[in-house]
N, C-alpha and C. Protein backbone atom coordinates (compact mmCIF):
# COMPACT_ATOMS: atom_id res chain seq x y z
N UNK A 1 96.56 145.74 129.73
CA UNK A 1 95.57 145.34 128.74
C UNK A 1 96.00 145.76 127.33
N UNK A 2 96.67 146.76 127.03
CA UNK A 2 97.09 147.27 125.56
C UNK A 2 98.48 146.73 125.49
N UNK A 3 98.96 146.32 126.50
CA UNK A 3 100.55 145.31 125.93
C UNK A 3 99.60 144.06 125.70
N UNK A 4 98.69 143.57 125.73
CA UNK A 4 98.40 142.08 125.57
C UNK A 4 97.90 142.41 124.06
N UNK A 5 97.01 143.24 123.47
CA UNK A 5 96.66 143.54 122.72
C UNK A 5 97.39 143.86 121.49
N UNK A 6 98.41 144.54 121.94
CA UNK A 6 99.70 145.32 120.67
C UNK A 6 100.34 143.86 120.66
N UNK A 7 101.08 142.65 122.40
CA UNK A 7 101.00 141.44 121.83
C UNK A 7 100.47 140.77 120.31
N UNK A 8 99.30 140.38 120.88
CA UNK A 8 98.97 139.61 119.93
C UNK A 8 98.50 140.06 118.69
N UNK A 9 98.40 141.45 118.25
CA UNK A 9 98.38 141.96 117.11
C UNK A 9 99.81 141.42 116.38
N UNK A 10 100.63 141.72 116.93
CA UNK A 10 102.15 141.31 116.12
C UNK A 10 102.23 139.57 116.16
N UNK A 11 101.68 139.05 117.14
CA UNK A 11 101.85 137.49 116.77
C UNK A 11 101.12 137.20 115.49
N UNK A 12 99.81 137.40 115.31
CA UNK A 12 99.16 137.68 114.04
C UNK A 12 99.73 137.76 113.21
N UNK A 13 100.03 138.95 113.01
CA UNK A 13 101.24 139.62 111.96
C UNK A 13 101.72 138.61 111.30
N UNK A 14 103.18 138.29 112.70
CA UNK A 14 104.19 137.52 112.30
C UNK A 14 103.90 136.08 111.69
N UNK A 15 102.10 135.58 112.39
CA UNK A 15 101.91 134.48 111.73
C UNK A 15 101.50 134.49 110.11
N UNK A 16 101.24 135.43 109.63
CA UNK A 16 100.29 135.55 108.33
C UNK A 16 101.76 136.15 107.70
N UNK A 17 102.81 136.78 107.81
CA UNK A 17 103.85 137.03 107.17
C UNK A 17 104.62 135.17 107.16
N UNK A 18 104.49 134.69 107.94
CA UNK A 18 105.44 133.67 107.82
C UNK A 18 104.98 132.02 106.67
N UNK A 19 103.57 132.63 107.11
CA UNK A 19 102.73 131.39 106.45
C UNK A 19 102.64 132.09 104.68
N UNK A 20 103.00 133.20 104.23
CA UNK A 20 103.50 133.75 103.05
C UNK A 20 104.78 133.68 102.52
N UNK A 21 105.83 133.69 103.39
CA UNK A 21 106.67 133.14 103.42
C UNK A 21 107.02 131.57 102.69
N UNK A 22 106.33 130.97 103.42
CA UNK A 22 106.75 129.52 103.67
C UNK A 22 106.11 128.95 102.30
N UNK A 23 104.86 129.50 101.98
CA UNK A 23 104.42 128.98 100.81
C UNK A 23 105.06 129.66 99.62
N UNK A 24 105.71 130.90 99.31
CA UNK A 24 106.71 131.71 98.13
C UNK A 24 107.83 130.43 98.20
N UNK A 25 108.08 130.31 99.68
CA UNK A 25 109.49 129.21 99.62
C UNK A 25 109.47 127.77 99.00
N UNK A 26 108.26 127.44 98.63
CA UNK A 26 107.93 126.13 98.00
C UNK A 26 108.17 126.64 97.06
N UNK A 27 107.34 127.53 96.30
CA UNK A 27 107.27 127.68 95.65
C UNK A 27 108.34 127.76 94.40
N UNK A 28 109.27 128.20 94.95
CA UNK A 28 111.01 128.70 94.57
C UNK A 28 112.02 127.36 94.69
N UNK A 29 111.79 126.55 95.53
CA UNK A 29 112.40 125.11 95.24
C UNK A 29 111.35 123.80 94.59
N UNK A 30 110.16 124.56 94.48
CA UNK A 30 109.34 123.45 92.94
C UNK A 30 110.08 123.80 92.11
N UNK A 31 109.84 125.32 91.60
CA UNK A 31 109.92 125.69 89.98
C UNK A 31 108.58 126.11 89.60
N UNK A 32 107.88 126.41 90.47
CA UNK A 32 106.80 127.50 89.46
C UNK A 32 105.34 126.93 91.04
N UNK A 33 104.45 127.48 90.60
CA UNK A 33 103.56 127.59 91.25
C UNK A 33 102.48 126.36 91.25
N UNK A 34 102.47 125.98 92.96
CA UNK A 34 101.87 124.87 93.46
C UNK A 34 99.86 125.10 93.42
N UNK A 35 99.68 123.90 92.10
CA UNK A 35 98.31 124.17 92.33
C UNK A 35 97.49 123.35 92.77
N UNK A 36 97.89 121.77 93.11
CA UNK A 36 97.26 120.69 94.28
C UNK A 36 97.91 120.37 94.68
N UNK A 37 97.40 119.95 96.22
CA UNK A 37 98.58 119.30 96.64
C UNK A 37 98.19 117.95 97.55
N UNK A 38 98.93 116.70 97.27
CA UNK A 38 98.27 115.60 97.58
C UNK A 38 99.27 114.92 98.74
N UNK A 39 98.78 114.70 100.00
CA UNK A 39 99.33 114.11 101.03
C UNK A 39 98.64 112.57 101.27
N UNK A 40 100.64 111.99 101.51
CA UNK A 40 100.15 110.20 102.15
C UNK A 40 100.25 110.15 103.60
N UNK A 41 100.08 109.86 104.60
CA UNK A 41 99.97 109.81 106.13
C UNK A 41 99.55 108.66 106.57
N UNK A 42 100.13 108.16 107.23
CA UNK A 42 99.90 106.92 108.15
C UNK A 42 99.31 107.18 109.28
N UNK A 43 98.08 106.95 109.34
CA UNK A 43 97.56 107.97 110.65
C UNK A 43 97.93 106.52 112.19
N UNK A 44 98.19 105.42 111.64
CA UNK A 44 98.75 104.54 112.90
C UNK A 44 100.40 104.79 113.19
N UNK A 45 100.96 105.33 112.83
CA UNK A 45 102.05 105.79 113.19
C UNK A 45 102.19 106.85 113.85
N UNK A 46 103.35 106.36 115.04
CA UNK A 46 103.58 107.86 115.77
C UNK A 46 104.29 109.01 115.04
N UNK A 47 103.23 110.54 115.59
CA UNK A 47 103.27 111.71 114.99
C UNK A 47 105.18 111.96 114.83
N UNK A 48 105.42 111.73 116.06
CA UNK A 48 106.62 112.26 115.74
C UNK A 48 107.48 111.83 115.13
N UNK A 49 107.83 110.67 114.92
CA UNK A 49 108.49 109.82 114.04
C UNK A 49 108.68 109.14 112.45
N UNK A 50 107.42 109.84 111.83
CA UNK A 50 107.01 109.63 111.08
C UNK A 50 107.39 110.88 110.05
N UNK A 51 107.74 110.09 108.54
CA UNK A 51 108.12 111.20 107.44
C UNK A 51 106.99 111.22 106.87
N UNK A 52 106.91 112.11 106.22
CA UNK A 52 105.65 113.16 105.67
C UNK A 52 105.81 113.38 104.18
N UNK A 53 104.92 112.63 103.21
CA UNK A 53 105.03 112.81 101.77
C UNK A 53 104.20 114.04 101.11
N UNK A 54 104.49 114.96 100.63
CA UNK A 54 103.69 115.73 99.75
C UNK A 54 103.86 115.37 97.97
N UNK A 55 102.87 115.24 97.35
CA UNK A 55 103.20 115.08 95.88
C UNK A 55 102.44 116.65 95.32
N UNK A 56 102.86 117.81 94.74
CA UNK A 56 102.23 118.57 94.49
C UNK A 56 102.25 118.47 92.78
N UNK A 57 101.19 119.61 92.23
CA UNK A 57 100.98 119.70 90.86
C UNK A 57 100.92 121.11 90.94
N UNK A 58 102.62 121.32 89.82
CA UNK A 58 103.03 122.39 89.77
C UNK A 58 102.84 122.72 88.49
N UNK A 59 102.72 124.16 87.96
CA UNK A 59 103.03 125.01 87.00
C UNK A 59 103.57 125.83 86.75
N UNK A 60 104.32 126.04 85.80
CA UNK A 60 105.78 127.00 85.40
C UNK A 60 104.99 127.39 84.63
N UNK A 61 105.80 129.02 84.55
CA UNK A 61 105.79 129.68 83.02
C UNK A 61 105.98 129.64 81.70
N UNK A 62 106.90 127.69 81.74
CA UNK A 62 106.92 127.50 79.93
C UNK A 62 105.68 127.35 79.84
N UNK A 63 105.29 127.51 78.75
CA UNK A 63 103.96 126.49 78.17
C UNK A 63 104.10 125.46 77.73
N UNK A 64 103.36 124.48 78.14
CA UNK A 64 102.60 123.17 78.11
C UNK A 64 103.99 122.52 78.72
N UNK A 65 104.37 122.90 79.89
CA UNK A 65 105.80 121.93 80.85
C UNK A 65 104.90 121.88 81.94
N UNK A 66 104.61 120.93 81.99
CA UNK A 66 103.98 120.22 83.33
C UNK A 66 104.84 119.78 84.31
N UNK A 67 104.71 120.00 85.86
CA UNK A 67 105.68 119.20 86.41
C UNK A 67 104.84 118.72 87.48
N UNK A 68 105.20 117.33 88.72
CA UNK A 68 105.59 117.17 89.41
C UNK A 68 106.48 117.10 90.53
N UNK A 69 105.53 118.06 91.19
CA UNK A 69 106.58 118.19 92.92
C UNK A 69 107.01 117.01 93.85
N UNK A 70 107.66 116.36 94.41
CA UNK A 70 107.90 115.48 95.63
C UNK A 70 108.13 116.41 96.32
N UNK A 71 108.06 116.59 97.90
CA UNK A 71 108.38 117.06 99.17
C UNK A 71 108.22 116.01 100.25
N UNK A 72 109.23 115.79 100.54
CA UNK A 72 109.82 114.54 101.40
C UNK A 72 110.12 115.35 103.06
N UNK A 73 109.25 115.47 103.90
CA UNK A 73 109.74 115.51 105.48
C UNK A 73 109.88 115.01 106.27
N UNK A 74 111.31 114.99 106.98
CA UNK A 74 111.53 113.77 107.69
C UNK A 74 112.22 114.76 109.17
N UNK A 75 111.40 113.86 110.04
CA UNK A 75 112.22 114.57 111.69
C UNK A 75 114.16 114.35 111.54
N UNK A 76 114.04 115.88 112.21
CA UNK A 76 115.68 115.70 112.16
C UNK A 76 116.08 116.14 113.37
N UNK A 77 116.37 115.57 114.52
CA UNK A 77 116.98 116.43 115.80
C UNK A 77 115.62 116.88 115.94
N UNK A 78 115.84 118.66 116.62
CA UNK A 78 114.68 119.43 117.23
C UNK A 78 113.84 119.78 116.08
N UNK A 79 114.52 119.78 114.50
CA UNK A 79 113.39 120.52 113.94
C UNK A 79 112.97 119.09 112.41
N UNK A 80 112.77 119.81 111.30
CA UNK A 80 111.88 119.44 110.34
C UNK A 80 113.34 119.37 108.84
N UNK A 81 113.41 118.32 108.27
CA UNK A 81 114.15 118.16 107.20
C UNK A 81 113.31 118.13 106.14
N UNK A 82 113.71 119.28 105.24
CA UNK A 82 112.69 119.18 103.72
C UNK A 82 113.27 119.32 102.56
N UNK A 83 112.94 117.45 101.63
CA UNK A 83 113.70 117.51 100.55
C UNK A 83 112.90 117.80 99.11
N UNK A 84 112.75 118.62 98.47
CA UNK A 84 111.80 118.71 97.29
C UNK A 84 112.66 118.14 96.30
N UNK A 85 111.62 117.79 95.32
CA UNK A 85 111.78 116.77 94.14
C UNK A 85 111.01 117.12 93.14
N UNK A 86 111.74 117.92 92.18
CA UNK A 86 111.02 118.35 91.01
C UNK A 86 110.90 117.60 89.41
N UNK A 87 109.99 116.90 89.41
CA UNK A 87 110.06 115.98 88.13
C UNK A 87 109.03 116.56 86.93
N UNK A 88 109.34 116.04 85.91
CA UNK A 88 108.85 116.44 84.76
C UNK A 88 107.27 115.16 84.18
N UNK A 89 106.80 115.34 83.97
CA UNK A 89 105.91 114.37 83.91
C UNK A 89 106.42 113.13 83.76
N UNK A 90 107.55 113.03 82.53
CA UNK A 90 107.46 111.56 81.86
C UNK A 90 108.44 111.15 83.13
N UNK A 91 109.04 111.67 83.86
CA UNK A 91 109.56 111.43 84.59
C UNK A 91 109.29 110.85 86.33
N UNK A 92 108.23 111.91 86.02
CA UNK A 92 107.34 110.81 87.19
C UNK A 92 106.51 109.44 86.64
N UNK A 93 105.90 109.58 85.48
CA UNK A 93 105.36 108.29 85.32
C UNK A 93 106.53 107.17 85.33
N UNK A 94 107.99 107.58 85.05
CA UNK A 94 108.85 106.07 85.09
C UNK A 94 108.82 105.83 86.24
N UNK A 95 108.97 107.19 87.43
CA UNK A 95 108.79 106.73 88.60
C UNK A 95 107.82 105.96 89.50
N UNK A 96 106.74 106.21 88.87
CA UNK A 96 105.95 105.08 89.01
C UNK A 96 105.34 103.67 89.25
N UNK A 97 106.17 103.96 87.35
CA UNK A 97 106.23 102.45 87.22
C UNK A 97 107.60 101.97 87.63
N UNK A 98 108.83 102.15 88.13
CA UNK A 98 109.62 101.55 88.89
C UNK A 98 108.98 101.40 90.41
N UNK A 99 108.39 102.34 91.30
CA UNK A 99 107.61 101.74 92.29
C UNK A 99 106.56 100.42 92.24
N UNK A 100 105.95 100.96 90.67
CA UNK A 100 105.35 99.83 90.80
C UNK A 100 105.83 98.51 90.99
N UNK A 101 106.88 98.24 90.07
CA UNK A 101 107.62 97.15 90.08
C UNK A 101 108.14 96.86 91.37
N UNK A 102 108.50 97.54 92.15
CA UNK A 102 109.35 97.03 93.36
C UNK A 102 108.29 96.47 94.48
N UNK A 103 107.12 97.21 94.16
CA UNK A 103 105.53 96.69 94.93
C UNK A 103 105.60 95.78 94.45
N UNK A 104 105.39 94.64 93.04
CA UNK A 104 105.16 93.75 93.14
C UNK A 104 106.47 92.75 93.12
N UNK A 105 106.98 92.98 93.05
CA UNK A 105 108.38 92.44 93.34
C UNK A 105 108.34 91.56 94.77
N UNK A 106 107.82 92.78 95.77
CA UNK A 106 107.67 92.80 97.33
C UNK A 106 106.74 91.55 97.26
N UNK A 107 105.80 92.02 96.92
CA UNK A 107 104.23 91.33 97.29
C UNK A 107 104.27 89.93 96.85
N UNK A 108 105.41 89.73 95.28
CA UNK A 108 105.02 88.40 95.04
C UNK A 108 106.42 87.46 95.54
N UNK A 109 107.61 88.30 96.62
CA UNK A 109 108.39 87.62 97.26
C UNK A 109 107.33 87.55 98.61
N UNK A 110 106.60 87.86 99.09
CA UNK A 110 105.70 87.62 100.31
C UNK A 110 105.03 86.61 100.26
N UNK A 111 104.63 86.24 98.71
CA UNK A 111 103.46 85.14 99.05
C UNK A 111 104.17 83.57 98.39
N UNK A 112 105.57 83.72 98.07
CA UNK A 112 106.38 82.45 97.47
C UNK A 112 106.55 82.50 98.98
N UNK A 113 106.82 83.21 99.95
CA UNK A 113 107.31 82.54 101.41
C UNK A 113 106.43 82.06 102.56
């Protein structure tokens, strides 16, 4: 009964050390500290196969440097591939608007066919 106990005291542990971890580690390949964070998900797609968008809203220590996070996860083999993408505002809005463009690009080659 006290090995199950001293157990799961350290699983604890190890979970609340790792989940501190993992968020310092974003933190350090944004560039400064994650303060929303906005997820896209396809909830008709299978779990496992499916890449995983995070867009976060980060803040650094310059003043008035705003940035945008990308975090791109994609299944790799047994585990998890994670690509972060640190943009500067004006830099995400071109990104944007080049998505935008390629959306309608798409949409208005869909409806000439």
């Amino acid at each position: 009964m006290e090995l199950i106990i001293f157990v799961s005291i350290i699983a604890l542990l190890l979970l609340i050390l790792s989940a501190v971890l993992i968020k310092r580690g974003k933190r350090w390949m944004m560039g400064g500290r994650i303060i929303k964070t906005f997820i896209a998900e396809n909830p008709t797609e299978p779990r496992k196969q499916k890449s995983r968008l995070k867009v976060h809203v980060v803040e650094t220590r310059l003043p008035k440097a705003a940035y945008v996070g990308l975090e791109l996860r994609q299944p790799s083999g047994f585990g998890m591939r994670l690509i972060p993408i640190t943009l500067s505002v004006d830099e995400a809005e071109e990104l944007s608007g080049m998505l935008r463009q390629a959306i309608d690009h798409y949409q208005s080659e869909e409806t000439n066919s």
